[in-house]
PDB file of N, CA and C in Angstrom:
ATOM      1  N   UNK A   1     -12.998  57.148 -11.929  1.00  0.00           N
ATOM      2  CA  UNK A   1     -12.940  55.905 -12.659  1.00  0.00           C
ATOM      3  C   UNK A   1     -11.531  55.329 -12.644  1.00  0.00           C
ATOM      4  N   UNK A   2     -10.507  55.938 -13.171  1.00  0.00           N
ATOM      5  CA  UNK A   2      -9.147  55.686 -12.540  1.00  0.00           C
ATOM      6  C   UNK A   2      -8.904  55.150 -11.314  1.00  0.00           C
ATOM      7  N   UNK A   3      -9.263  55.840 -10.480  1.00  0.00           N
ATOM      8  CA  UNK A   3      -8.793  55.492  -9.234  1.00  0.00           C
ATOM      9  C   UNK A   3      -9.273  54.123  -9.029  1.00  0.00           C
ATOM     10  N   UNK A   4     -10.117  53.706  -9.438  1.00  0.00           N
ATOM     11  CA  UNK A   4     -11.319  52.442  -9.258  1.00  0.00           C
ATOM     12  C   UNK A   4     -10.468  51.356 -10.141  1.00  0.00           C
ATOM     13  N   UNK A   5      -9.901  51.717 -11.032  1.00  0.00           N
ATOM     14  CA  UNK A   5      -9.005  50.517 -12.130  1.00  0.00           C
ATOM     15  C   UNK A   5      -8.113  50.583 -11.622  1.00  0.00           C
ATOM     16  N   UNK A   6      -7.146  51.439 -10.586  1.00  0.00           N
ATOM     17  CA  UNK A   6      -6.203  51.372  -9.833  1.00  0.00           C
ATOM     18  C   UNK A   6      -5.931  50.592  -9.069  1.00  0.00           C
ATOM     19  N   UNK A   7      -7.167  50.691  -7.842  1.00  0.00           N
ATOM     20  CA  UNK A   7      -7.230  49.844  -6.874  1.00  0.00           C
ATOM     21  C   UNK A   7      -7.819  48.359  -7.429  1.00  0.00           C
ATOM     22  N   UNK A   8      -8.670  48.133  -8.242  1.00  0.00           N
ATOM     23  CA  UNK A   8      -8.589  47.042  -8.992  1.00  0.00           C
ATOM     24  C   UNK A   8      -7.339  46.105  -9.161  1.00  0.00           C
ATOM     25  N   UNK A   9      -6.480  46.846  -9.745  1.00  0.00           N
ATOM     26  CA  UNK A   9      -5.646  46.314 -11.057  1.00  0.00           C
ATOM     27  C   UNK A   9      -4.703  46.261  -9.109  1.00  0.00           C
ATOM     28  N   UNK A  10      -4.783  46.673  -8.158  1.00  0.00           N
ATOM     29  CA  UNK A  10      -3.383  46.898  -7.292  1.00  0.00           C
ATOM     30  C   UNK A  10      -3.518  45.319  -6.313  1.00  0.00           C
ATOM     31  N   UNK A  11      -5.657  45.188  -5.997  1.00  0.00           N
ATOM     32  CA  UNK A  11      -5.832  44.375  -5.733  1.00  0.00           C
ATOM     33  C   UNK A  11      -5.601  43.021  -6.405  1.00  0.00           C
ATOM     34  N   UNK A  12      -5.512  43.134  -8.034  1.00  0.00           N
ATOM     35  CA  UNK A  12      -5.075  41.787  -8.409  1.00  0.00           C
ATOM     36  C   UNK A  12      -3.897  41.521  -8.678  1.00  0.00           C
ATOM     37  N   UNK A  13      -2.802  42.576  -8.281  1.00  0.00           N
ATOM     38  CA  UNK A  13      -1.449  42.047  -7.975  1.00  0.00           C
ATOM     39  C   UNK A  13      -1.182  41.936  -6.717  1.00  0.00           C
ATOM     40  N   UNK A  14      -2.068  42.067  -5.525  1.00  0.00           N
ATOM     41  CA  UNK A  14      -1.292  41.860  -4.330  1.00  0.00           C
ATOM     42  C   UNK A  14      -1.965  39.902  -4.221  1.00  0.00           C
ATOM     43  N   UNK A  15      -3.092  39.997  -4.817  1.00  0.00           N
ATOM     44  CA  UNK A  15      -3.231  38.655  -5.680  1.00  0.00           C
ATOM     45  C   UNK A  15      -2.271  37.728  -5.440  1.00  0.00           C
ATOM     46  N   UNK A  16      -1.515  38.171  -7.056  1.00  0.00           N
ATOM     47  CA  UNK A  16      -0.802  37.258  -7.514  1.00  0.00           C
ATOM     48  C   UNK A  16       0.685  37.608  -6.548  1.00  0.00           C
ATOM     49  N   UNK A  17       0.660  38.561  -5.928  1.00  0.00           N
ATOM     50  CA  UNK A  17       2.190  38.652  -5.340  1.00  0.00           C
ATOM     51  C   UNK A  17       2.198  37.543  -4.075  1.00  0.00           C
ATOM     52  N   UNK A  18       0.727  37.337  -3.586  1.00  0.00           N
ATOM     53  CA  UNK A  18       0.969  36.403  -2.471  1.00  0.00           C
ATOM     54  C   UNK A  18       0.879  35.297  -3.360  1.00  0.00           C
ATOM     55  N   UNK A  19       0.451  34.831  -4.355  1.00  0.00           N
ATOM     56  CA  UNK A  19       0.512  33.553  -4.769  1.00  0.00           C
ATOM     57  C   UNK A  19       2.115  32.784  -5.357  1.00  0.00           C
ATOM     58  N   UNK A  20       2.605  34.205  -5.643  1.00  0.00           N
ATOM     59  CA  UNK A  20       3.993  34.207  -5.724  1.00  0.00           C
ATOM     60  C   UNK A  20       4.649  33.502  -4.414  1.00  0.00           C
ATOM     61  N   UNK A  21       4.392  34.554  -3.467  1.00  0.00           N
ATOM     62  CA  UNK A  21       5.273  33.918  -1.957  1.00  0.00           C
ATOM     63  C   UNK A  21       4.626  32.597  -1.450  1.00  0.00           C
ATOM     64  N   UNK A  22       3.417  32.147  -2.104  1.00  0.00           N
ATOM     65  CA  UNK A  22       3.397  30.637  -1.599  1.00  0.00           C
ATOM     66  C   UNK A  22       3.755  29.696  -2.299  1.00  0.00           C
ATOM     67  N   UNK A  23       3.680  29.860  -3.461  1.00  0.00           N
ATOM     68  CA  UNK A  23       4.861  29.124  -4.295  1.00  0.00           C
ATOM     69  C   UNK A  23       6.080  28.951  -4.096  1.00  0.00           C
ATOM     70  N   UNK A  24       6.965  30.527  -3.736  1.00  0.00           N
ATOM     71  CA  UNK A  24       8.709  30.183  -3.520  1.00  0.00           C
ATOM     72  C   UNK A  24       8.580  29.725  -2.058  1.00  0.00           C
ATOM     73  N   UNK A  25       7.985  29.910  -1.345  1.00  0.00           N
ATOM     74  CA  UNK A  25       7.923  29.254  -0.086  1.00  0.00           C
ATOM     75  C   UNK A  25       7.589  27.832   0.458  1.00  0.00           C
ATOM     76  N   UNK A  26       6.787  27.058  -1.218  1.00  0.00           N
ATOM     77  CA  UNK A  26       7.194  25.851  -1.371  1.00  0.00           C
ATOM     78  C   UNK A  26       5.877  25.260  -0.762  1.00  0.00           C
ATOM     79  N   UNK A  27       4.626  26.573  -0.387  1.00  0.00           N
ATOM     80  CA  UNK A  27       3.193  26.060   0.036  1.00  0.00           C
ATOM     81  C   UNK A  27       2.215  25.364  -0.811  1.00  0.00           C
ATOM     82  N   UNK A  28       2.763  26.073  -2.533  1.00  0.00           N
ATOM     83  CA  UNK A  28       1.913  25.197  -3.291  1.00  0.00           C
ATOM     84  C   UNK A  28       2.396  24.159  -3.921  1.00  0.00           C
ATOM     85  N   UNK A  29       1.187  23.182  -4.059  1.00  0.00           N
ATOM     86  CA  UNK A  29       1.676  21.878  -4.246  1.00  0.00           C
ATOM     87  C   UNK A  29       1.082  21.718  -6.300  1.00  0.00           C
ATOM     88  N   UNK A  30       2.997  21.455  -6.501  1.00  0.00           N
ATOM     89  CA  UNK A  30       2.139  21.280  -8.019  1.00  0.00           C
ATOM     90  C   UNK A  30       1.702  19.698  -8.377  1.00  0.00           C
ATOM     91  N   UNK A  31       1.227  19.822  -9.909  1.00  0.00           N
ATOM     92  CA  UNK A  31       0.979  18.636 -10.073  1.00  0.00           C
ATOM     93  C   UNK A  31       1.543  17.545 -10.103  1.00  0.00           C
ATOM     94  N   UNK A  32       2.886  17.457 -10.580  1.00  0.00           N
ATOM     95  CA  UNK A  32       4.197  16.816 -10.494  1.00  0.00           C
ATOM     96  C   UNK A  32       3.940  16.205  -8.904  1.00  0.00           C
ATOM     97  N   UNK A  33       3.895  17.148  -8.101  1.00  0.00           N
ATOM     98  CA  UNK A  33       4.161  16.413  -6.724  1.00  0.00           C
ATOM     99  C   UNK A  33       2.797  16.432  -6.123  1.00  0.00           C
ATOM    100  N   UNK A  34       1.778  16.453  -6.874  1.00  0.00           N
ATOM    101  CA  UNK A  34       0.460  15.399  -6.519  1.00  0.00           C
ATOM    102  C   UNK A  34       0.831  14.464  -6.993  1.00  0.00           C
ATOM    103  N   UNK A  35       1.193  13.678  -8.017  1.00  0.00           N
ATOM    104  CA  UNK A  35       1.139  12.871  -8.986  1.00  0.00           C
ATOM    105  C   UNK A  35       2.344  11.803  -8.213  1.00  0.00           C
ATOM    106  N   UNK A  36       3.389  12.226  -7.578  1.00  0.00           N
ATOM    107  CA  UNK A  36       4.219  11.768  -6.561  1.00  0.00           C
ATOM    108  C   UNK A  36       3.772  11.197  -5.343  1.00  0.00           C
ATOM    109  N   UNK A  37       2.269  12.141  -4.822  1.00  0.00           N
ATOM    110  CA  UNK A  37       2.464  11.874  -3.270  1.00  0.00           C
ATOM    111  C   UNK A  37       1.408  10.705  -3.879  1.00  0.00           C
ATOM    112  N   UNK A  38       0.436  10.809  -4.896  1.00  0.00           N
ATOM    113  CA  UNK A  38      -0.663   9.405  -5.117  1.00  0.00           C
ATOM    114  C   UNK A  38       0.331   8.468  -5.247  1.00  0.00           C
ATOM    115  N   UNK A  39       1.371   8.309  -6.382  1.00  0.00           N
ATOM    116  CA  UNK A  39       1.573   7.358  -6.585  1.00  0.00           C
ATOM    117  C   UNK A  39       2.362   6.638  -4.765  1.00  0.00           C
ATOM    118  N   UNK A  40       2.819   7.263  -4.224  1.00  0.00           N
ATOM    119  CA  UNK A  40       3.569   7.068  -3.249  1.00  0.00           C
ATOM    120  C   UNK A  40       2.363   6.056  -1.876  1.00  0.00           C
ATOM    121  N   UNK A  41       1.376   6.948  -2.505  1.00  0.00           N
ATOM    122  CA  UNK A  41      -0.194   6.396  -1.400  1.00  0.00           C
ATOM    123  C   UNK A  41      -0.324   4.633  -2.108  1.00  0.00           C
ATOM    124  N   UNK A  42      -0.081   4.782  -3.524  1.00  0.00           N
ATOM    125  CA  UNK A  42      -0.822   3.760  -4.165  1.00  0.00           C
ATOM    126  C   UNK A  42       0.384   2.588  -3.748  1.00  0.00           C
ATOM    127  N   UNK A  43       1.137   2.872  -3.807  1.00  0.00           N
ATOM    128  CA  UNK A  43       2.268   1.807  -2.892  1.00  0.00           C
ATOM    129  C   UNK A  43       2.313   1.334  -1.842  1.00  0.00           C
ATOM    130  N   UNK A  44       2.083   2.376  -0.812  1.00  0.00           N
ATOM    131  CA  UNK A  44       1.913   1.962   0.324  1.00  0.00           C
ATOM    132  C   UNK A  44       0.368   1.008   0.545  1.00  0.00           C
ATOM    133  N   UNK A  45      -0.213   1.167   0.082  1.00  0.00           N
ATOM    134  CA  UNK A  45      -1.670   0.229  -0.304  1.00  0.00           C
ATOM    135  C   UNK A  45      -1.196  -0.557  -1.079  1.00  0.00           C
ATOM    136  N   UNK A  46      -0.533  -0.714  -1.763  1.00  0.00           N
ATOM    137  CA  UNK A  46      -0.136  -2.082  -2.533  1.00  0.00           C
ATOM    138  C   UNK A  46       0.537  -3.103  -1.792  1.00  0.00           C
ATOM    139  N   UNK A  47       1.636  -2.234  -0.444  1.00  0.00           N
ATOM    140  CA  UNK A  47       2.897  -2.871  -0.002  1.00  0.00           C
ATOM    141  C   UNK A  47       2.080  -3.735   1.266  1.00  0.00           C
ATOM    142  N   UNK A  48       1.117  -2.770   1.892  1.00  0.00           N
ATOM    143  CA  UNK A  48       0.183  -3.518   2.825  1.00  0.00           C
ATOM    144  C   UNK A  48      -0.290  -4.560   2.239  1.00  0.00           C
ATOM    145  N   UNK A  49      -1.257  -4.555   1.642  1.00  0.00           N
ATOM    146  CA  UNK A  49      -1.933  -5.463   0.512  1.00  0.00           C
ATOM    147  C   UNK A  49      -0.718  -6.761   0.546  1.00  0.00           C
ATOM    148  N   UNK A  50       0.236  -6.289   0.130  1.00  0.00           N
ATOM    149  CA  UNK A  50       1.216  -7.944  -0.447  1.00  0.00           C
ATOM    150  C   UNK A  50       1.042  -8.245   1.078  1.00  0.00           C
ATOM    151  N   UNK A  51       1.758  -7.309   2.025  1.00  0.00           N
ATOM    152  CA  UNK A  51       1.899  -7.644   3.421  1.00  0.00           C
ATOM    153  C   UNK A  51       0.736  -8.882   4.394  1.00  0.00           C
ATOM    154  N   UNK A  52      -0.088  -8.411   3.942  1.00  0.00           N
ATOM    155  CA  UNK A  52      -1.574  -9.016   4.298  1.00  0.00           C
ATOM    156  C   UNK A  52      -1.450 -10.522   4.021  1.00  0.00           C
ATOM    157  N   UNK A  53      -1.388 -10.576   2.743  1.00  0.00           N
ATOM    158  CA  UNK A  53      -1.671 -11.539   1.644  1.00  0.00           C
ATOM    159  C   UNK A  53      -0.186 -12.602   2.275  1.00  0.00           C
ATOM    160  N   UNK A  54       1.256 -12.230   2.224  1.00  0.00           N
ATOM    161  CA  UNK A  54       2.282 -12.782   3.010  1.00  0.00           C
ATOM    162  C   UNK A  54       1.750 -13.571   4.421  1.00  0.00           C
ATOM    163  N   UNK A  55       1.442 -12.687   5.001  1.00  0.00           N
ATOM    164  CA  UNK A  55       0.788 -12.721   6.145  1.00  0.00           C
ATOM    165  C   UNK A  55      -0.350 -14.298   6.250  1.00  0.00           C
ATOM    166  N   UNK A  56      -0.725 -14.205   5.500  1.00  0.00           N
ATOM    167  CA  UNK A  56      -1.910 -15.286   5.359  1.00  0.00           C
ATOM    168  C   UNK A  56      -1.378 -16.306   5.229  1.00  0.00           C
ATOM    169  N   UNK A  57      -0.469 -16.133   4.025  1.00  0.00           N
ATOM    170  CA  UNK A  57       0.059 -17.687   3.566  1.00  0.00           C
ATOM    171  C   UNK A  57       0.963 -18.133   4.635  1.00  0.00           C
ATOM    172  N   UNK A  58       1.862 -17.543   5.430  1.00  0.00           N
ATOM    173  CA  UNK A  58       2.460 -18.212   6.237  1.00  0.00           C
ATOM    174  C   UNK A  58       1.547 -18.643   7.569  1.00  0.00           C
ATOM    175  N   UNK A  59       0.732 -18.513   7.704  1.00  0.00           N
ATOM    176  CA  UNK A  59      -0.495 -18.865   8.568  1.00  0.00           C
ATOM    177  C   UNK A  59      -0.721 -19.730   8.535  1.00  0.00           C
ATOM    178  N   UNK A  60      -1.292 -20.082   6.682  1.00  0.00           N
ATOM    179  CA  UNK A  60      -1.533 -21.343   6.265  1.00  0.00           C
ATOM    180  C   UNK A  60      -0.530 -22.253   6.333  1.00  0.00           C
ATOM    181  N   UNK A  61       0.442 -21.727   6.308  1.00  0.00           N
ATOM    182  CA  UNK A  61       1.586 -23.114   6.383  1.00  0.00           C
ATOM    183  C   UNK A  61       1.678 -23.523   7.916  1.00  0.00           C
ATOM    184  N   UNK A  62       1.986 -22.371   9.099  1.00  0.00           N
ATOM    185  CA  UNK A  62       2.019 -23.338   9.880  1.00  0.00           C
ATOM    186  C   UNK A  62       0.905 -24.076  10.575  1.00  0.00           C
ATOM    187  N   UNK A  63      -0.174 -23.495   9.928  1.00  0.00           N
ATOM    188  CA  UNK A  63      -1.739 -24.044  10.354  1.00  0.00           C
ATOM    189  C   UNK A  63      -1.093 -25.939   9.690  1.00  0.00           C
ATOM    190  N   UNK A  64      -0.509 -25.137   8.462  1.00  0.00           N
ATOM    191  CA  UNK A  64      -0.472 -27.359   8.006  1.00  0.00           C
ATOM    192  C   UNK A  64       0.447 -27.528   8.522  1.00  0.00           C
ATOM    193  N   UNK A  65       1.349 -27.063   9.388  1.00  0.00           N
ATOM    194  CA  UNK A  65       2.387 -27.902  10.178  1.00  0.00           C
ATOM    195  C   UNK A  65       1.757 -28.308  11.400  1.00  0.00           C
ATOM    196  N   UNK A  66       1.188 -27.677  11.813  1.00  0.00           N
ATOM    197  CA  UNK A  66       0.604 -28.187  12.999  1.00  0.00           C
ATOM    198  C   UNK A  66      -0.114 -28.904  12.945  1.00  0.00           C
ATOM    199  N   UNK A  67      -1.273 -29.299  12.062  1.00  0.00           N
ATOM    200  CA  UNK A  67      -1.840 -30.355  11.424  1.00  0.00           C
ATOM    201  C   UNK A  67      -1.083 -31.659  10.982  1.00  0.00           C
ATOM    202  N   UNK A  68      -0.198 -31.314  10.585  1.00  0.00           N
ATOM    203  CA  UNK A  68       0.207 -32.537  10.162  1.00  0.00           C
ATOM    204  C   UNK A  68       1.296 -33.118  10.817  1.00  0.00           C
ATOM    205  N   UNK A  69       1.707 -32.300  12.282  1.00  0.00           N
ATOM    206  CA  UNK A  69       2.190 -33.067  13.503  1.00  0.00           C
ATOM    207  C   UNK A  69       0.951 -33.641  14.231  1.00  0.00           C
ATOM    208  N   UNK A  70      -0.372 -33.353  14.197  1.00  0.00           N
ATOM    209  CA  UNK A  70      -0.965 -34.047  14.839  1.00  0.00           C
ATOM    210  C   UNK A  70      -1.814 -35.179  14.377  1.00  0.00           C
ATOM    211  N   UNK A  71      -1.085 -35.616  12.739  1.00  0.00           N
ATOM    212  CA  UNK A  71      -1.512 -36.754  12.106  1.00  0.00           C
ATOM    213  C   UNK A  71      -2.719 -37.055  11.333  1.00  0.00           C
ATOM    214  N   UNK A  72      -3.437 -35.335  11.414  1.00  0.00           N
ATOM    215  CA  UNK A  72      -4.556 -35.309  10.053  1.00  0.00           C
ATOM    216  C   UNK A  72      -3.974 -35.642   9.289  1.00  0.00           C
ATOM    217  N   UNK A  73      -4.924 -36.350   8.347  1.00  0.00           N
ATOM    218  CA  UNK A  73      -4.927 -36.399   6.561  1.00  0.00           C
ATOM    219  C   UNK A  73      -4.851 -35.508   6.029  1.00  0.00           C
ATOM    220  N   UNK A  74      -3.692 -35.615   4.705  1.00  0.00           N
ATOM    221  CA  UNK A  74      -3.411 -34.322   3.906  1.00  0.00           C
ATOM    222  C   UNK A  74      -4.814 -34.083   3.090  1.00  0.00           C
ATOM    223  N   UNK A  75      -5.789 -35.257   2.682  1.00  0.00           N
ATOM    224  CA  UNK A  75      -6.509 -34.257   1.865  1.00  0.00           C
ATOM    225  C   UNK A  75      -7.201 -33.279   2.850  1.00  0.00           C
ATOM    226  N   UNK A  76      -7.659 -33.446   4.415  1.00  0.00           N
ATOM    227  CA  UNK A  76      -8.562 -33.025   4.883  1.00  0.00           C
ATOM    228  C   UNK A  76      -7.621 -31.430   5.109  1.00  0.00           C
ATOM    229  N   UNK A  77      -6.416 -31.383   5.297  1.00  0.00           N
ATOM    230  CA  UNK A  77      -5.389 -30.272   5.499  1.00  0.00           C
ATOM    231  C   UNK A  77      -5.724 -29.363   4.261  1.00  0.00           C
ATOM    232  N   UNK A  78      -5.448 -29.922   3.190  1.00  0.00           N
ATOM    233  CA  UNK A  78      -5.679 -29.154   1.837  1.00  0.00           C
ATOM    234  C   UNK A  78      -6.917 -28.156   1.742  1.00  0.00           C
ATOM    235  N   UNK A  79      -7.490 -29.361   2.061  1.00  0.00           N
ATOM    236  CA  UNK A  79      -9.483 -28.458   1.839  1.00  0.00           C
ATOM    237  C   UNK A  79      -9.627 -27.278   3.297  1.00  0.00           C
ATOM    238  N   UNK A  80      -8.851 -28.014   4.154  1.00  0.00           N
ATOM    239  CA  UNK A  80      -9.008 -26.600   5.174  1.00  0.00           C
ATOM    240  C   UNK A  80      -7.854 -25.525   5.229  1.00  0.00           C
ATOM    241  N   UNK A  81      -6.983 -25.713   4.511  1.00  0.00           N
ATOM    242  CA  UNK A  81      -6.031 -24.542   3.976  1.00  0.00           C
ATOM    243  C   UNK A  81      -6.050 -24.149   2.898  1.00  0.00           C
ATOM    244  N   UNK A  82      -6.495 -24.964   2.288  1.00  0.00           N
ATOM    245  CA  UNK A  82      -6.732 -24.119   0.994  1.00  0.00           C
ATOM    246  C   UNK A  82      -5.603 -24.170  -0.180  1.00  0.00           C
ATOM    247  N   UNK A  83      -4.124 -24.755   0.392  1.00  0.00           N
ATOM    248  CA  UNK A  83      -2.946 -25.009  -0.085  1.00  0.00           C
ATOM    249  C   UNK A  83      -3.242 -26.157  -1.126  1.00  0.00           C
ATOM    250  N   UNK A  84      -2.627 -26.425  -2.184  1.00  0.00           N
ATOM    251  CA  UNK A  84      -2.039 -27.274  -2.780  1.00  0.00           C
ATOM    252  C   UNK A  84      -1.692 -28.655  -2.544  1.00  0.00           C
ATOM    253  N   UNK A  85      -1.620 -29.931  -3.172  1.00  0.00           N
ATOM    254  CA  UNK A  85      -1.201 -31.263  -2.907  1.00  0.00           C
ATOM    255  C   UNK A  85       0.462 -31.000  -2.466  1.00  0.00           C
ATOM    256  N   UNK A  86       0.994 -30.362  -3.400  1.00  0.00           N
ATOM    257  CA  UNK A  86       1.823 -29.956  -3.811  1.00  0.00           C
ATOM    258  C   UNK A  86       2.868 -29.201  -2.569  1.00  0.00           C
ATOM    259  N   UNK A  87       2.015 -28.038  -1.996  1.00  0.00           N
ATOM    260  CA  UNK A  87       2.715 -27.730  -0.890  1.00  0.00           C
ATOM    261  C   UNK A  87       2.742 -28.126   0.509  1.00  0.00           C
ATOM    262  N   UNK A  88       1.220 -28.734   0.330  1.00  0.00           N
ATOM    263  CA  UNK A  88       1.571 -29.788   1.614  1.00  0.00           C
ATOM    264  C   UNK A  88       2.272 -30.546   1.782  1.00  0.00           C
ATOM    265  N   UNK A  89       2.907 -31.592   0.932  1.00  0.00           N
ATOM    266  CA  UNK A  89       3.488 -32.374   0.665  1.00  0.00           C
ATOM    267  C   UNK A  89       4.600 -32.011   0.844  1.00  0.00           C
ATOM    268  N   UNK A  90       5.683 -30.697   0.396  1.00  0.00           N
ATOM    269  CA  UNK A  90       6.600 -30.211   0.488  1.00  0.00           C
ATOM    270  C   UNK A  90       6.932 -29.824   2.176  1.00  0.00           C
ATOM    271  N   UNK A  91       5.666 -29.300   2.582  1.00  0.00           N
ATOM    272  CA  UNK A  91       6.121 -29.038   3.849  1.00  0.00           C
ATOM    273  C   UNK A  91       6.067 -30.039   4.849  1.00  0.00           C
ATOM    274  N   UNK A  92       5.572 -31.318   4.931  1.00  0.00           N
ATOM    275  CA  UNK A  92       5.388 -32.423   5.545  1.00  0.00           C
ATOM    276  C   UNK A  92       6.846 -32.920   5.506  1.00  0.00           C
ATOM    277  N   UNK A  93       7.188 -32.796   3.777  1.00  0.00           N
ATOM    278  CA  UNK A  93       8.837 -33.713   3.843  1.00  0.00           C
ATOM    279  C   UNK A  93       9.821 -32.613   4.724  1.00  0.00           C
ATOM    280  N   UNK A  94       9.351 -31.639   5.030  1.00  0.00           N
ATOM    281  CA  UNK A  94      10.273 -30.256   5.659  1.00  0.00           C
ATOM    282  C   UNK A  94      10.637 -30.699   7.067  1.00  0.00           C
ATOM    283  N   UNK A  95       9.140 -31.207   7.134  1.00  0.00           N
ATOM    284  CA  UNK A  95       9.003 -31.579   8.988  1.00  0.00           C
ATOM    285  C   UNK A  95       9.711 -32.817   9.279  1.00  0.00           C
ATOM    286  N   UNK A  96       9.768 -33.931   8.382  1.00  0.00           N
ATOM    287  CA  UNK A  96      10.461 -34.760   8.190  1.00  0.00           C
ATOM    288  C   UNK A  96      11.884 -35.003   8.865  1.00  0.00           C
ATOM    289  N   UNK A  97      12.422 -33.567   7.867  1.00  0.00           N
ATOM    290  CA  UNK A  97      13.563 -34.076   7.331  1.00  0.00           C
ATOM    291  C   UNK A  97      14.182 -32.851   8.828  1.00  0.00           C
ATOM    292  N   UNK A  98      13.309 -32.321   9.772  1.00  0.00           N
ATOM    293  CA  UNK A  98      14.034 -31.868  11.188  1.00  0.00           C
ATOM    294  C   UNK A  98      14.250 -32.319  12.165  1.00  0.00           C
TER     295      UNK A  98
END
């Protein structure tokens, strides 16, 4: 019976002795640095995301520059960009004023 709680008790420290060496060896990952690598994921999905979204709007602008070198109407520019009175208008006086 001894011998049996021996090898028991020897098996659940060689256990914890390897769980030891993957820890100082820096294999396990604690929560702290889960909680790091998500937030780090959730950024990079955020940073794309703005990226995208950047991406679009300058599209739309030179979609209305080019439009409005070729002498469409701003409302018809608006409704097909989707932009503003406001920024069309701004970027028309842009083209203007080059």
């Amino acid at each position: 019976f001894m011998d049996h709680m021996i090898k028991l008790e020897s098996q659940y420290q060689q256990e914890f002795n390897q769980e030891i060496k993957n820890w100082e060896g820096g294999t396990m990952i604690t929560y702290e640095d889960e909680l790091k690598q998500e937030a780090r994921k959730e950024g990079r999905e955020e940073g794309r995301e703005e990226g995208k979204r950047e991406g679009r709007q300058e599209e739309k602008i030179e979609i209305t520059r080019n439009l409005i070198k070729l002498g469409i109407p701003l409302d018809f520019i608006k409704k097909a960009t989707g932009l503003s009175e406001k920024k069309v208008l701004e970027i028309k006086e842009k083209l203007e004023k080059e």
